[in-house]
Protein backbone atom coordinates (compact mmCIF):
# COMPACT_ATOMS: atom_id res chain seq x y z
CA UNK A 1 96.20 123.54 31.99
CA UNK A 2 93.30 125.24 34.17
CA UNK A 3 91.13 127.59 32.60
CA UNK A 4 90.19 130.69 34.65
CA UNK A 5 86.42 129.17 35.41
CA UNK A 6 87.65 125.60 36.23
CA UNK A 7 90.68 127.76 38.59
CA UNK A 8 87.88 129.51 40.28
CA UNK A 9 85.73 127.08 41.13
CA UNK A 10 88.46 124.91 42.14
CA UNK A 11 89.28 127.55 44.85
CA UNK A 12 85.84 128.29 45.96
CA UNK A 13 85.49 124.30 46.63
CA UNK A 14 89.25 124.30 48.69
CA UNK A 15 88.24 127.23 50.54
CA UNK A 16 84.41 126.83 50.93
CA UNK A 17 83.99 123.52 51.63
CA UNK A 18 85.95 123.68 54.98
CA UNK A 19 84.07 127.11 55.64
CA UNK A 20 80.99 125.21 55.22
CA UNK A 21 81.66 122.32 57.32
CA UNK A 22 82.51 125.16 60.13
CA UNK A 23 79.69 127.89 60.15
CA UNK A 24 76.81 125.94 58.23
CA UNK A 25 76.91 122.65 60.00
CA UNK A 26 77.00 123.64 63.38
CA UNK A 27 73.79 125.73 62.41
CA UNK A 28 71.91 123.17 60.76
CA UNK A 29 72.92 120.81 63.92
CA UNK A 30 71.43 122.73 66.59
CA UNK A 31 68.04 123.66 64.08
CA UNK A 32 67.73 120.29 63.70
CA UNK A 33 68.65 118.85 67.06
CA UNK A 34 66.65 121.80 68.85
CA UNK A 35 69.65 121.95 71.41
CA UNK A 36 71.93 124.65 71.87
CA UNK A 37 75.66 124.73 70.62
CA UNK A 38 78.32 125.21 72.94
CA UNK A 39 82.05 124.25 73.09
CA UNK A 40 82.74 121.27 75.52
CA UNK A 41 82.79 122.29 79.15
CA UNK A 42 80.36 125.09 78.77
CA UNK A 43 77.94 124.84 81.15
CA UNK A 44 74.81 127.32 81.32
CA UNK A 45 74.37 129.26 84.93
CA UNK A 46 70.96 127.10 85.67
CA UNK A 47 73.22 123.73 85.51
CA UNK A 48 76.17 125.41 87.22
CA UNK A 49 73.43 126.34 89.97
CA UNK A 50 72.20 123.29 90.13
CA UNK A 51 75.32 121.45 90.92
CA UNK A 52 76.24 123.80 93.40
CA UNK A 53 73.09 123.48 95.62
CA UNK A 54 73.10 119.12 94.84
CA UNK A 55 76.71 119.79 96.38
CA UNK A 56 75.64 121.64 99.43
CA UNK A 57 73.03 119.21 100.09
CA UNK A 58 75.34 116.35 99.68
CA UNK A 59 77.75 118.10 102.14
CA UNK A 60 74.86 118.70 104.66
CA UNK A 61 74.03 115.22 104.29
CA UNK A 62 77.58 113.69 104.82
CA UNK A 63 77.81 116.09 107.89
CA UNK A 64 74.40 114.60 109.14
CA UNK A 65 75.33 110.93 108.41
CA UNK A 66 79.10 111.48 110.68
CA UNK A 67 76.39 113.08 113.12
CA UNK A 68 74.03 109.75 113.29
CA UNK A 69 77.69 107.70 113.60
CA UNK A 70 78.67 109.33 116.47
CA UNK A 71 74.96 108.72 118.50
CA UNK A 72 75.14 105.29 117.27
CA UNK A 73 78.35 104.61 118.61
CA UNK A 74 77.61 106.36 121.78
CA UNK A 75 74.67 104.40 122.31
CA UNK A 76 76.39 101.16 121.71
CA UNK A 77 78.55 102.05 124.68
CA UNK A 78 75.62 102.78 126.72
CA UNK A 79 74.38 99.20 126.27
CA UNK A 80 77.34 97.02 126.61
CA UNK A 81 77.98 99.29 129.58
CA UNK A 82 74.76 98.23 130.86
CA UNK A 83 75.09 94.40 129.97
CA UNK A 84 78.53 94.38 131.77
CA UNK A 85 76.60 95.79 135.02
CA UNK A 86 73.57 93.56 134.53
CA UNK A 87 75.98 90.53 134.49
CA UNK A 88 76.74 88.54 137.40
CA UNK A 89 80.14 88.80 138.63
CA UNK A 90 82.44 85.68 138.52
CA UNK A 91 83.54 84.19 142.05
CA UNK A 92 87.16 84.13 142.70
C-alpha cells in the first residue's frame, strides 16, 4: 500500500498540477507573449473608444452617401426633363 511520502506527493501532483496549469501558465503566457491577459470579450477603454468613434464616422458617412443619392437622383430628373423639352414634338 502507499507509504505516507509516496501519499503526499501523490496529492501535491493531483492538486498542484491543475493549480499550476491555472495561475502559472497564464503568467508565463503573457511574460512571454508580452500581451496582456484578459478573459474573452474584454476589451480595454482605448479599443472600446475606438470603435465607437469608427462607428460614428461610418454613420456620418452612410448619412452623407443617402445625401449624394438624393442630388444624384434629383439631377437626373433635371436632365431628362430637359431632353424631353429639347425634343421635337411628334406631328399628329
Amino acid at each position: 500500500m502507499f507509504k505516507g511520502i509516496e501519499l503526499f506527493f501523490t496529492l501535491a501532483a493531483a492538486v498542484g498540477g491543475p493549480l499550476l496549469a491555472i495561475m502559472v501558465v497564464p503568467a508565463l503566457a503573457k511574460r512571454l507573449l508580452g500581451k496582456t491577459a484578459r478573459w474573452p470579450g474584454e476589451a480595454p477603454r482605448a479599443e472600446l473608444d475606438d470603435m465607437r468613434e469608427r462607428l460614428s464616422e461610418l454613420d456620418d458617412m452612410a448619412r452623407r452617401v443617402a445625401e449624394l443619392e438624393e442630388r444624384v437622383d434629383f439631377a437626373e430628373r433635371l436632365l431628362a426633363q430637359q431632353r424631353e423639352a429639347a425634343l421635337p414634338k411628334p406631328r399628329a
